[in-house]
Every structure is written in structure tokens, then in C-alpha cells.
N, C-alpha and C. Protein backbone atom coordinates (compact mmCIF):
# COMPACT_ATOMS: atom_id res chain seq x y z
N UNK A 1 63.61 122.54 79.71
CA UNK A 1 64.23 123.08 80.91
C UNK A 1 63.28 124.08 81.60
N UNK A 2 62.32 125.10 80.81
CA UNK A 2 61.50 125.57 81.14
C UNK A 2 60.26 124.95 81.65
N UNK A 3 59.71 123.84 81.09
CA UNK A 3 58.47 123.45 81.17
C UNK A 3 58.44 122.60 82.97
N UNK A 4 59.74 122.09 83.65
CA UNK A 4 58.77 121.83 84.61
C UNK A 4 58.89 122.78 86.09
N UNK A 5 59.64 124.46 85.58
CA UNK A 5 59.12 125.20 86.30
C UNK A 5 57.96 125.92 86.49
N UNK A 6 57.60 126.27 84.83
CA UNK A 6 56.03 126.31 84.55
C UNK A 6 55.12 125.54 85.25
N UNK A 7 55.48 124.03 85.25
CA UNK A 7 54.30 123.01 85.46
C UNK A 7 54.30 123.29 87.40
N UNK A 8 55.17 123.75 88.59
CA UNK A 8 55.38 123.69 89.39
C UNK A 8 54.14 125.11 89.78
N UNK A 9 55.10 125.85 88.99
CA UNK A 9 53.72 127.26 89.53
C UNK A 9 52.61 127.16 88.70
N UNK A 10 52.40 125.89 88.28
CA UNK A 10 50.82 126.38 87.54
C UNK A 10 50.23 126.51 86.60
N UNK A 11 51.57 126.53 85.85
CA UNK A 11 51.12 127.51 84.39
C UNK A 11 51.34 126.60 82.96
N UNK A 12 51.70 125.34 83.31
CA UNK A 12 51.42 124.54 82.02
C UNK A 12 51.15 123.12 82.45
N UNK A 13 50.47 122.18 81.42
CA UNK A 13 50.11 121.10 81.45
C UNK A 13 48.84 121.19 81.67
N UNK A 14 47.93 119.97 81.86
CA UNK A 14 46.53 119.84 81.95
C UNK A 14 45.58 120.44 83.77
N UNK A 15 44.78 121.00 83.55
CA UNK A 15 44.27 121.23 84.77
C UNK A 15 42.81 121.19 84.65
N UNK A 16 41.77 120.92 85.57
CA UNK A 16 40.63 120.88 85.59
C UNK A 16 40.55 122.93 85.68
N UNK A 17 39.58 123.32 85.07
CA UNK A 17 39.41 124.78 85.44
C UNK A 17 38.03 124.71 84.99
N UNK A 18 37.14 125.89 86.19
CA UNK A 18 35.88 126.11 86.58
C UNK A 18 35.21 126.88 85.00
N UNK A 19 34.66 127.03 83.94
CA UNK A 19 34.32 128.56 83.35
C UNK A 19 32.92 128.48 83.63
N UNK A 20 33.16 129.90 84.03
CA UNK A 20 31.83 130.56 85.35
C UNK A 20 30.32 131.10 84.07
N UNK A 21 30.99 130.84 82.73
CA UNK A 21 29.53 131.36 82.22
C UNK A 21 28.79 129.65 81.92
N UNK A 22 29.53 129.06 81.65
CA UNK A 22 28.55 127.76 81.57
C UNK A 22 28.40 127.03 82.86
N UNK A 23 29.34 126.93 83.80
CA UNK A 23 29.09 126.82 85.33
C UNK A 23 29.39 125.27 85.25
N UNK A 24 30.64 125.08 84.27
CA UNK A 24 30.85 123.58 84.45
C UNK A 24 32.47 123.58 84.22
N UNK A 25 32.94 122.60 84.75
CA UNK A 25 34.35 122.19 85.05
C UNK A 25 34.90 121.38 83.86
N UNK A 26 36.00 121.39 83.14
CA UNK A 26 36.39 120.73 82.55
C UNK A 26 38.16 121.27 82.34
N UNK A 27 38.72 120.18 81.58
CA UNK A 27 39.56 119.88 81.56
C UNK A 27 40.50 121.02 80.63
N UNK A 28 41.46 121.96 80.94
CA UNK A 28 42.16 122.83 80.09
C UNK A 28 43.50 123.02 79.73
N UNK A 29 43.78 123.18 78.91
CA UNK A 29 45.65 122.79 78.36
C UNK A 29 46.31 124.37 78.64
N UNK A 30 46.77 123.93 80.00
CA UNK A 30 47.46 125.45 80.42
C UNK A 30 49.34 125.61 79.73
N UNK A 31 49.39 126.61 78.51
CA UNK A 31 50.66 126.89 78.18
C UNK A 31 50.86 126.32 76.87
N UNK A 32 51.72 126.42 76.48
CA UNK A 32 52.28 125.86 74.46
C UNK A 32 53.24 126.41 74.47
N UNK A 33 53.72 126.08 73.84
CA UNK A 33 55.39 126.42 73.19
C UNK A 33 55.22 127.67 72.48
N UNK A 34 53.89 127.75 71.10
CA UNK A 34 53.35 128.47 70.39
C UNK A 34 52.96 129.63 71.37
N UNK A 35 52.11 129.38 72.32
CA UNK A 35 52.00 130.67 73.54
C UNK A 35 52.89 131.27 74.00
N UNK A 36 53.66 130.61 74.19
CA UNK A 36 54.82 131.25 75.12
C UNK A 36 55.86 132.05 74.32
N UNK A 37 55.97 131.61 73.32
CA UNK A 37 56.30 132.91 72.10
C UNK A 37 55.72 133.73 71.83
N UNK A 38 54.08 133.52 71.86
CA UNK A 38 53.30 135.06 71.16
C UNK A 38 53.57 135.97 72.44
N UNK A 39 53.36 135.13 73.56
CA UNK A 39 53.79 136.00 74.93
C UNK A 39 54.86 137.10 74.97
N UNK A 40 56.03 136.37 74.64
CA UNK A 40 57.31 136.57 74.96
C UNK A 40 57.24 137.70 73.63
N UNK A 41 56.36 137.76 72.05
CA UNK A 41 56.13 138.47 71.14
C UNK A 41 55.80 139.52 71.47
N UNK A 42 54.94 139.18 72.46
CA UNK A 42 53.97 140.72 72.41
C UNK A 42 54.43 141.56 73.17
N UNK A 43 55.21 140.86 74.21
CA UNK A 43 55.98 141.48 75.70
C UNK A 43 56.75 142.60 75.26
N UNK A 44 57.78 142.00 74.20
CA UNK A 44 58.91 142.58 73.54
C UNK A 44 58.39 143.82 72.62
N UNK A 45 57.31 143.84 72.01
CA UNK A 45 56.87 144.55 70.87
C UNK A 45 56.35 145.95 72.21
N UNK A 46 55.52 145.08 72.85
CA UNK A 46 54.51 146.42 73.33
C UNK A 46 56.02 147.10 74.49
N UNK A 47 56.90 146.49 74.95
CA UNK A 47 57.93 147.29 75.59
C UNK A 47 58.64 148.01 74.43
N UNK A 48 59.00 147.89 73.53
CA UNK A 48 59.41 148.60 72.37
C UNK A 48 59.01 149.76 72.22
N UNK A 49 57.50 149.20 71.97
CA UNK A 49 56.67 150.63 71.73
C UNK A 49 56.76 152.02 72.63
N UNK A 50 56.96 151.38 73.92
CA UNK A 50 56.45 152.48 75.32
C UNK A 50 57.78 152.88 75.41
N UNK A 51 58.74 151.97 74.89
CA UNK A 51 60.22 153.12 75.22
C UNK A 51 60.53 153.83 73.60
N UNK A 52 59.86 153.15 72.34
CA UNK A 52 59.98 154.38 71.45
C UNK A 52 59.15 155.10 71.45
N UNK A 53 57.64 155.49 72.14
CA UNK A 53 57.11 156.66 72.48
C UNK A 53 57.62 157.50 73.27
N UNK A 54 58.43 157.36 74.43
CA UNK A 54 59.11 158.06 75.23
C UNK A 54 60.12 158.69 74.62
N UNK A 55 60.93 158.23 73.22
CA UNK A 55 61.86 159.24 72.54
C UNK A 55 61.11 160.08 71.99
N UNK A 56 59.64 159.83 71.03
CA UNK A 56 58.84 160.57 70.62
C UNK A 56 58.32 161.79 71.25
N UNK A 57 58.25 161.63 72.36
CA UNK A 57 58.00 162.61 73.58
C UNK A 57 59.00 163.51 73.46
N UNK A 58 60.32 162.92 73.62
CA UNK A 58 61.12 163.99 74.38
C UNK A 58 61.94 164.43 73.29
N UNK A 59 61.88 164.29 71.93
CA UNK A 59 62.65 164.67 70.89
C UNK A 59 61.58 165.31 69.72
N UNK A 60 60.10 165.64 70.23
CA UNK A 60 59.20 166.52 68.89
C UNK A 60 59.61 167.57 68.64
N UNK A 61 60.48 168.34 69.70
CA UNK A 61 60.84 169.43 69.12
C UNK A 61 61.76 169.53 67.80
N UNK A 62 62.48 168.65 67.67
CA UNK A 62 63.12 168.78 66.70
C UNK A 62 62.81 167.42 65.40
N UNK A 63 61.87 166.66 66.06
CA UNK A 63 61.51 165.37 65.29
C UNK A 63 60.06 165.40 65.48
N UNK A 64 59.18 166.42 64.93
CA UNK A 64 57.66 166.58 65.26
C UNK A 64 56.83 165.43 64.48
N UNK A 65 57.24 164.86 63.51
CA UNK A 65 56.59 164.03 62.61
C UNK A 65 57.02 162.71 63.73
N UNK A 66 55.91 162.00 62.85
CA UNK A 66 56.02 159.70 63.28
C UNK A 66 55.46 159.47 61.31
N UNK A 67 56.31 158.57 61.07
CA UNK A 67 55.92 158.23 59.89
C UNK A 67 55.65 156.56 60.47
N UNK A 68 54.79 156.12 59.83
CA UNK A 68 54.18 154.59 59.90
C UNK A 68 55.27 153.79 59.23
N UNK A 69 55.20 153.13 59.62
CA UNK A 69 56.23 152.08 58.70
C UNK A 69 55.33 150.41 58.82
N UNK A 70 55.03 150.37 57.28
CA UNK A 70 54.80 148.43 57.18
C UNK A 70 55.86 148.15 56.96
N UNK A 71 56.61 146.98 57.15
CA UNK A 71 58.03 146.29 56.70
C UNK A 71 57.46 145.66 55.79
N UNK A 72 58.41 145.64 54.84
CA UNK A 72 58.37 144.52 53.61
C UNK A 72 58.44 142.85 54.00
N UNK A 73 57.61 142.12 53.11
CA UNK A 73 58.39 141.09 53.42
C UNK A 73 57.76 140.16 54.54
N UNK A 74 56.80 140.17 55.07
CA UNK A 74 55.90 139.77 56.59
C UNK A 74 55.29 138.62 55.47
N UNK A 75 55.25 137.40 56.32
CA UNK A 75 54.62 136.21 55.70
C UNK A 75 53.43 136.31 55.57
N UNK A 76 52.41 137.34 56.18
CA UNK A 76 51.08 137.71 56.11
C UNK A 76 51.01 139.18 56.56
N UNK A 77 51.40 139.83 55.35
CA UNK A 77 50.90 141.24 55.52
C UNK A 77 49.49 141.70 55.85
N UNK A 78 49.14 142.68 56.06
CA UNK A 78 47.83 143.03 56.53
C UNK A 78 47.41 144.49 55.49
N UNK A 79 46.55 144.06 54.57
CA UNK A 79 46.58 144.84 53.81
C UNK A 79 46.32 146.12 54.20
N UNK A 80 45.42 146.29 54.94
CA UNK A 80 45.16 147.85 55.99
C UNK A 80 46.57 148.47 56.19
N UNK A 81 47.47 148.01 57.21
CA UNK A 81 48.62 148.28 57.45
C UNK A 81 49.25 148.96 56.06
N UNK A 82 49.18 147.95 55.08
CA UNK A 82 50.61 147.93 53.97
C UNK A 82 49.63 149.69 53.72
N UNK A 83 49.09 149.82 53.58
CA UNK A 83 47.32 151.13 53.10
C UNK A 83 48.36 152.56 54.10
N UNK A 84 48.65 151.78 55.27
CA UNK A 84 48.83 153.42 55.98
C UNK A 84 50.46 153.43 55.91
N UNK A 85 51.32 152.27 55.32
CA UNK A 85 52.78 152.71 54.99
C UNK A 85 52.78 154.00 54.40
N UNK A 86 53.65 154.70 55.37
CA UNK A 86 54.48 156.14 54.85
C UNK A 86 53.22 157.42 55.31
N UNK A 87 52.37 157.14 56.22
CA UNK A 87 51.58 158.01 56.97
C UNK A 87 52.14 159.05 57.89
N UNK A 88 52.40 160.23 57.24
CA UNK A 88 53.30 161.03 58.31
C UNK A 88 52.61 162.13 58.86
N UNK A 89 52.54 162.16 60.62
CA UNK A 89 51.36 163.02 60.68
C UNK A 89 52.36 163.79 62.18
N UNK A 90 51.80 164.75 62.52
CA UNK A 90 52.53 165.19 63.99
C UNK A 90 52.93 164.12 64.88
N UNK A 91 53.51 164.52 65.89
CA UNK A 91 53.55 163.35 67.18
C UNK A 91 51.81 163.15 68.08
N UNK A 92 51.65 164.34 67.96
CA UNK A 92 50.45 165.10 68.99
C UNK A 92 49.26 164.46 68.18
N UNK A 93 49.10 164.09 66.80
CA UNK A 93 47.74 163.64 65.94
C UNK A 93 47.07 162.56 66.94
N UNK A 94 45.88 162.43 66.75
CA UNK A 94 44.77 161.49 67.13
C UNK A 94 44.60 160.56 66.71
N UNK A 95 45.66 160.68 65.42
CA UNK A 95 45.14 158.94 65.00
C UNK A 95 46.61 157.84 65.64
N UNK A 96 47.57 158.65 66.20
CA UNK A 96 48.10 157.74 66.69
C UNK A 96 47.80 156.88 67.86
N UNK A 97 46.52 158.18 68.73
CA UNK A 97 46.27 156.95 69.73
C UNK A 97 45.43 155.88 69.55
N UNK A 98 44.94 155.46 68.35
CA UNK A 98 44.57 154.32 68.29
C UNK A 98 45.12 153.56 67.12
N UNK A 99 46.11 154.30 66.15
CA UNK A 99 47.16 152.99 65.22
C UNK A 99 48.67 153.69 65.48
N UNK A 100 49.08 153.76 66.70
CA UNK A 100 50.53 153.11 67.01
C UNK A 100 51.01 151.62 66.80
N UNK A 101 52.08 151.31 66.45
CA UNK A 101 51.99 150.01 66.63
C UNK A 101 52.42 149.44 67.75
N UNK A 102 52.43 148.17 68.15
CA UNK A 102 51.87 146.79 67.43
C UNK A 102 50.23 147.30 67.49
N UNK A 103 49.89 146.84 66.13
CA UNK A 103 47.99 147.34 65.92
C UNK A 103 47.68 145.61 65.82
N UNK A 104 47.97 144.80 66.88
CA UNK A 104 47.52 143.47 66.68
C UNK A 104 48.64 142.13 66.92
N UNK A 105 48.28 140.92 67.19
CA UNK A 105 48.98 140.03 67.07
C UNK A 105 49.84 139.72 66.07
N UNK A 106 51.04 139.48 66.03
CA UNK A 106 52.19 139.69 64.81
C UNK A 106 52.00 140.21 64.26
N UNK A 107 51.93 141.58 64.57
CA UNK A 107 51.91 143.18 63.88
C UNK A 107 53.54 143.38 63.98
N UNK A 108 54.27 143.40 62.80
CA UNK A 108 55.95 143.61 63.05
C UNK A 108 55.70 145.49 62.74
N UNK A 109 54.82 146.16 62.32
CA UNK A 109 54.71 147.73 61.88
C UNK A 109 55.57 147.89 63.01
N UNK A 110 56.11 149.38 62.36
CA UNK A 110 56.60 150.47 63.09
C UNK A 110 56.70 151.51 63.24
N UNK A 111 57.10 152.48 63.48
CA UNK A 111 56.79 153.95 64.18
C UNK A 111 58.31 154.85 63.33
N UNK A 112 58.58 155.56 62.82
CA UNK A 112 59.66 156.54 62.46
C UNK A 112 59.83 157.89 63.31
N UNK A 113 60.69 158.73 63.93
CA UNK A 113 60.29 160.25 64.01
C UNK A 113 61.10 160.67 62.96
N UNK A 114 60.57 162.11 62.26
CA UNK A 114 61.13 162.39 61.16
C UNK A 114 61.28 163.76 61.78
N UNK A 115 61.91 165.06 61.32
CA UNK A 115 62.14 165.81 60.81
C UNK A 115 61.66 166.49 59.65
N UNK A 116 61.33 168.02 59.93
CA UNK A 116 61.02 168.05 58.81
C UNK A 116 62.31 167.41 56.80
N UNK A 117 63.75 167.93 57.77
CA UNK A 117 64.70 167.96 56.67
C UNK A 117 64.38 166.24 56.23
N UNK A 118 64.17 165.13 57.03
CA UNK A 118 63.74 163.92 56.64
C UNK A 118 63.20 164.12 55.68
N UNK A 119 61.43 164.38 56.20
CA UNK A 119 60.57 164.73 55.13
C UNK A 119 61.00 164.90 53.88
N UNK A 120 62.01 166.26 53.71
CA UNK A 120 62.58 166.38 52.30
C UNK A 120 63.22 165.49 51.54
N UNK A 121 64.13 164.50 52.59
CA UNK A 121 64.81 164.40 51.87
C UNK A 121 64.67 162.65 51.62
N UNK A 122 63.43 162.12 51.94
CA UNK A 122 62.26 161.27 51.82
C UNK A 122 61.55 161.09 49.89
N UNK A 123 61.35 162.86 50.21
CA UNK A 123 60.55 163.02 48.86
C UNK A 123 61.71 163.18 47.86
N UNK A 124 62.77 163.72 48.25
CA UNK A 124 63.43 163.52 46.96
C UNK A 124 64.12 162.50 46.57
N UNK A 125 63.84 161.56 47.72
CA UNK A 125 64.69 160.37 47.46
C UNK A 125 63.21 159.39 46.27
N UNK A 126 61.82 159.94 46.50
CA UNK A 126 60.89 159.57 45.57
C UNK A 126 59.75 158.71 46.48
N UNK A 127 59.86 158.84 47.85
CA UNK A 127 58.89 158.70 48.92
C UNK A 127 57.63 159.09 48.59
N UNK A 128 56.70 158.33 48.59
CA UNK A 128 54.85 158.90 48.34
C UNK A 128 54.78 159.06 49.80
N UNK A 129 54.62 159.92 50.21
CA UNK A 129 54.23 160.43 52.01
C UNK A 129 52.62 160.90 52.11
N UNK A 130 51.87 160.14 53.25
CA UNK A 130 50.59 160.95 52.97
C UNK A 130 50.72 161.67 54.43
N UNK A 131 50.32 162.62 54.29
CA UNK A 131 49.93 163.25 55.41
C UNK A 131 48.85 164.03 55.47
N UNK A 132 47.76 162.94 55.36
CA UNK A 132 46.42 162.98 56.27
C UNK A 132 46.36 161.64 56.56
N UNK A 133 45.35 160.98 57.77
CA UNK A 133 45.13 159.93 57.77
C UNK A 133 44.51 159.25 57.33
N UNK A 134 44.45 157.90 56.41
CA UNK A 134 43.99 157.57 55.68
C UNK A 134 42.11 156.82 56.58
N UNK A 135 41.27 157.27 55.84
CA UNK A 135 39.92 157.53 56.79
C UNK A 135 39.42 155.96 56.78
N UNK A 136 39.07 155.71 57.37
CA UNK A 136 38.68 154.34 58.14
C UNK A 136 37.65 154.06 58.60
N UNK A 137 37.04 152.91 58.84
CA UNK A 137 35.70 152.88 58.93
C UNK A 137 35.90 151.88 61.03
N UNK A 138 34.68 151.63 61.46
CA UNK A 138 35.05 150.95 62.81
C UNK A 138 34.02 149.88 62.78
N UNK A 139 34.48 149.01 63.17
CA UNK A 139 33.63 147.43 63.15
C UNK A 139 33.45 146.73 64.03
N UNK A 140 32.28 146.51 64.26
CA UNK A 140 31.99 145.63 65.56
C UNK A 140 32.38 144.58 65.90
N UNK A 141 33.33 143.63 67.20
CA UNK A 141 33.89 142.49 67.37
C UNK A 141 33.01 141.92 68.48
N UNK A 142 32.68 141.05 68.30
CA UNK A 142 31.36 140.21 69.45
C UNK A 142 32.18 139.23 69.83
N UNK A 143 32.75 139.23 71.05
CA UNK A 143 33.36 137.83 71.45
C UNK A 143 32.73 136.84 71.74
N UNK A 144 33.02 135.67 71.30
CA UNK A 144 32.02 134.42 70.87
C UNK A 144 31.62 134.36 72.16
N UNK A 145 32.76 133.74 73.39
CA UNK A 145 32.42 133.35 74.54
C UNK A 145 31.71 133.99 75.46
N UNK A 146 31.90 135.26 75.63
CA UNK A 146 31.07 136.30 76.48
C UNK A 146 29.95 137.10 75.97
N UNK A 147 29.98 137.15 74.35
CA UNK A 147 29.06 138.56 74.15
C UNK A 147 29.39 139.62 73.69
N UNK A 148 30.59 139.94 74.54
CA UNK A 148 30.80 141.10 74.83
C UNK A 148 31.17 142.20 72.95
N UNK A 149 30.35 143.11 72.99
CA UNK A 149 30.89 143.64 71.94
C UNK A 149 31.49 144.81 72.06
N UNK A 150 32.30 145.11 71.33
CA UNK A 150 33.63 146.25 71.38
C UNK A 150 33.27 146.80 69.95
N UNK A 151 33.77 148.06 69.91
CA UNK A 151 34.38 148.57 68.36
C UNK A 151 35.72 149.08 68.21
N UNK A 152 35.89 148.50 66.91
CA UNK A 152 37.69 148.74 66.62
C UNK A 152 37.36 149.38 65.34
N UNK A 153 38.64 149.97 65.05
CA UNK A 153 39.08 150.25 63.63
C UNK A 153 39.48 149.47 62.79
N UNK A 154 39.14 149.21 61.98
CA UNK A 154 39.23 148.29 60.73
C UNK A 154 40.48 148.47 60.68
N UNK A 155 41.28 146.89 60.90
CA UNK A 155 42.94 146.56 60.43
C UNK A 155 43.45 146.35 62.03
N UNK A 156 42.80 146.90 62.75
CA UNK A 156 42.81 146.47 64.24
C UNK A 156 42.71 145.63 64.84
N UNK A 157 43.27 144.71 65.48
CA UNK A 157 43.08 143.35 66.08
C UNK A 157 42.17 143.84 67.39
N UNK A 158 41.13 143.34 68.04
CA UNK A 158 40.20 144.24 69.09
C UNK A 158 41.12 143.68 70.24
N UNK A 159 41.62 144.90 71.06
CA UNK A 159 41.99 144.52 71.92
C UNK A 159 43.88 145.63 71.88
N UNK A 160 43.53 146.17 70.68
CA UNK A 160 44.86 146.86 70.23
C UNK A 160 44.65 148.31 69.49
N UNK A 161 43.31 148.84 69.72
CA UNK A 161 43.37 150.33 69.57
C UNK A 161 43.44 150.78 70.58
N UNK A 162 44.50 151.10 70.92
CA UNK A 162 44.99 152.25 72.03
C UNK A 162 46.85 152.04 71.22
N UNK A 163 47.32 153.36 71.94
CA UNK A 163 48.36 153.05 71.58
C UNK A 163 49.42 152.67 72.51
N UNK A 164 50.23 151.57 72.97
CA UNK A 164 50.74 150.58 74.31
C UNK A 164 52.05 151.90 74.63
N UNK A 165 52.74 152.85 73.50
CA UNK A 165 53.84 153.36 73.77
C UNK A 165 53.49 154.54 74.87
N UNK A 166 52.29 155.12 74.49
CA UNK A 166 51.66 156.48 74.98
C UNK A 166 51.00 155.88 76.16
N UNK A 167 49.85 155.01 76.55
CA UNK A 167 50.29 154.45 77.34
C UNK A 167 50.76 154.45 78.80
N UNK A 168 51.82 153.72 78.16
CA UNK A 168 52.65 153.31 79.25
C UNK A 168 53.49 154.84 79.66
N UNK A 169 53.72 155.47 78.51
CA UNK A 169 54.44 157.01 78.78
C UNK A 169 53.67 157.89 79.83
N UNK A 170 52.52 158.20 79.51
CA UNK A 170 51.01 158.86 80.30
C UNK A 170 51.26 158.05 81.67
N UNK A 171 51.64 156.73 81.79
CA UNK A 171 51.05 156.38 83.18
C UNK A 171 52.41 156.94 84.24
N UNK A 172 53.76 156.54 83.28
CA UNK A 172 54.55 157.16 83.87
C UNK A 172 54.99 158.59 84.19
N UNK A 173 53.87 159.57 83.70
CA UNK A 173 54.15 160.79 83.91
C UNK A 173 53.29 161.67 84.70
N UNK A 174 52.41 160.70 84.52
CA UNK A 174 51.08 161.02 85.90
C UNK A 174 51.78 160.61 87.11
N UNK A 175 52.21 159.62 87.13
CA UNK A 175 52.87 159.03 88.98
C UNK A 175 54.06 160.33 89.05
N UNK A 176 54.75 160.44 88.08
CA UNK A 176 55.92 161.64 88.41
C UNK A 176 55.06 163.14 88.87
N UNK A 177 53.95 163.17 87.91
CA UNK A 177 53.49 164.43 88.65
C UNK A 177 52.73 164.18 90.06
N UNK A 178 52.03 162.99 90.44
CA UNK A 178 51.32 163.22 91.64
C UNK A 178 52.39 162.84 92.50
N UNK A 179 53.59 162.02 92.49
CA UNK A 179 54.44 162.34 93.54
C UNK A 179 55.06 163.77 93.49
N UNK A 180 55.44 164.51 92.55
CA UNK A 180 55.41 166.11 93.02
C UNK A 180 54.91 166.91 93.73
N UNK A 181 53.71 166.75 93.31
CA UNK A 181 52.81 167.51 94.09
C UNK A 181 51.99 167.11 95.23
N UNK A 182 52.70 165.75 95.63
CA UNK A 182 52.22 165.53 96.85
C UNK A 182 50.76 164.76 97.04
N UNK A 183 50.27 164.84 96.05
CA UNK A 183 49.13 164.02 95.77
C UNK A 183 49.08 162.02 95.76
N UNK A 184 50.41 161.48 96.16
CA UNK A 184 50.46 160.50 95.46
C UNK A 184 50.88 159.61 96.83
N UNK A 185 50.16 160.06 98.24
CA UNK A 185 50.77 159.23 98.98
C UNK A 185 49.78 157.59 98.71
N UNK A 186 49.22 157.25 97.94
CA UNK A 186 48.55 155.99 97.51
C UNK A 186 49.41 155.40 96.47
N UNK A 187 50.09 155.99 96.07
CA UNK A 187 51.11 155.25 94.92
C UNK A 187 52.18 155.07 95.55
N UNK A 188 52.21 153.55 94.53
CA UNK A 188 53.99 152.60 95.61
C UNK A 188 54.83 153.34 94.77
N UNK A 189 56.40 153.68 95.35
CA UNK A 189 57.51 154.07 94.92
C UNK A 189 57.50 152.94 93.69
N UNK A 190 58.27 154.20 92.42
CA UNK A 190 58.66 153.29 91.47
C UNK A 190 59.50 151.92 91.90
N UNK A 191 59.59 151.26 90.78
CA UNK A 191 60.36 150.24 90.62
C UNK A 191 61.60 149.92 90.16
């Protein structure tokens, strides 16, 4: 039912397409079933994120901690990940802006705010909590097709150290301040 509105605007079935580094035309399979889920995956995850950073924001005063969370149970855990389960560090720490989650393609991790009384009552429930970040090394990703090389943090899918919740929070709080102050006649009214 979906596929031949897709196929109308464009976006699935076979098409000739140009790629400009080899400078030759050939034939490309626009869309999958499999795509259109990781899509619809990632859409959902990284909107998740940017509206549970925005509680993170506005509730540190009384919820200053983010504890990491790996879920149990993932058909392909990521051993890095399962490494920083139960990482509890400020809201404000540095290592969240580059392992918030999603840290990658079917990254199900997640984010906690705690309290300190949490905290306690974490450890007495028999919680191993670390709070430092566990130290990490950064690795070079060379994309086959372009070249192009990047560095990520090891357990990082390249393309997913930053963190999508903060973000999207930062962009929305910059447009609130430059429409305040008057600075923002180049920015379109929200949406």
C-alpha cells in the first residue's frame, strides 16, 4: 500500500543514478522494506533521545545524574556498550556528548536520570555503579567510497558521536534565545 506512493515520488524501485566520483551512470535499487524500517528505527530512537534530553535539562536539579543503561537481551549486544552499563555521571559530563544514546545503528541503549536517593537506593539494592567514565580509545573510519576519514570512539558507529538528544535541545534553545533578543530575524517561525 506504501510502495506505489514511494515509487510515484521517487523513492523506490530501480533508477538509473549519476555517482559523481567515478563519473558513470548506473543502475540503483532506490528503498527496501529492510530500509524503511532502519529509517523509521532511527527516526523513532533519535526523536526519543531529543525529547528525553529535554527532561534531562529541565529536571537536573533534582535528577543531576544519567545512568547508561544496556538492555538485556539484544540479539547482538555490543560489547563496548554492555562495558559502560550502569555509568553514572552528572547531566553536564563530557562524555555524554559523544555516548548518549542511540551510539549507532540498532543501538536499543538508554539514558536513566537518577537522583541522588536513586543512587542509594541502586546500591543497596546491589547495583555496581561506576562513576567515572570508562576510558576509551578513538579509531579511525575511512569510508570505502569517498576516502573520507573521521575519528570515533571505539563502540561508536561513525556517524553517531554526538549526542542526537542535546542536539536537537541546543538547537532549540538557541532559536528561543535569538528570537528574544531580536537577533533572529533570519530564522523561520517555529513549527
Amino acid at each position: 500500500e506504501l510502495t506505489p506512493l514511494l515509487q510515484t515520488k521517487g523513492w523506490w524501485g530501480q533508477q538509473p543514478a549519476f555517482d559523481p566520483l567515478s563519473g558513470e551512470t548506473r543502475w540503483s535499487q532506490l528503498g527496501s522494506v529492510r530500509r524503511l524500517k532502519i529509517i523509521f528505527d532511527v527516526n523513532m530512537r533519535v526523536s526519543y533521545a531529543a525529547g528525553h534530553w529535554s527532561s534531562f535539562e529541565r529536571n537536573k536539579a533534582t535528577r543531576p545524574f544519567i545512568r547508561y543503561v544496556h538492555l538485556e537481551g539484544q540479539e547482538h549486544p555490543r560489547p563496548l556498550h554492555a562495558l559502560w552499563h550502569n555509568t553514572v555521571l552528572p547531566v553536564d559530563h563530557p562524555w555524554w556528548n559523544t555516548h548518549a544514546c542511540p551510539n549507532g545503528w540498532n543501538c536499543h541503549c538508554t539514558l536513566q536520570s537518577l537522583s541522588q536517593r536513586d543512587i542509594d537506593r541502586l546500591q543497596r539494592e546491589g547495583e555496581v555503579l561506576k562513576f567515572e567514565p570508562v576510558s576509551g580509545t578513538m579509531r579511525k573510519f575511512v569510508n570505502n567510497r569517498t576516502g573520507e576519514v573521521t575519528t570515533v570512539p571505539d563502540g561508536i558507529d561513525p556517524g553517531w558521536a554526538y549526542n542526537p538528544g542535546k542536539a536537537g535541545y541546543l538547537s532549540v534553545v538557541e532559536q528561543d534565545l535569538a528570537r528574544k533578543s531580536g537577533a533572529s530575524d533570519w530564522l523561520p517561525p517555529p513549527s
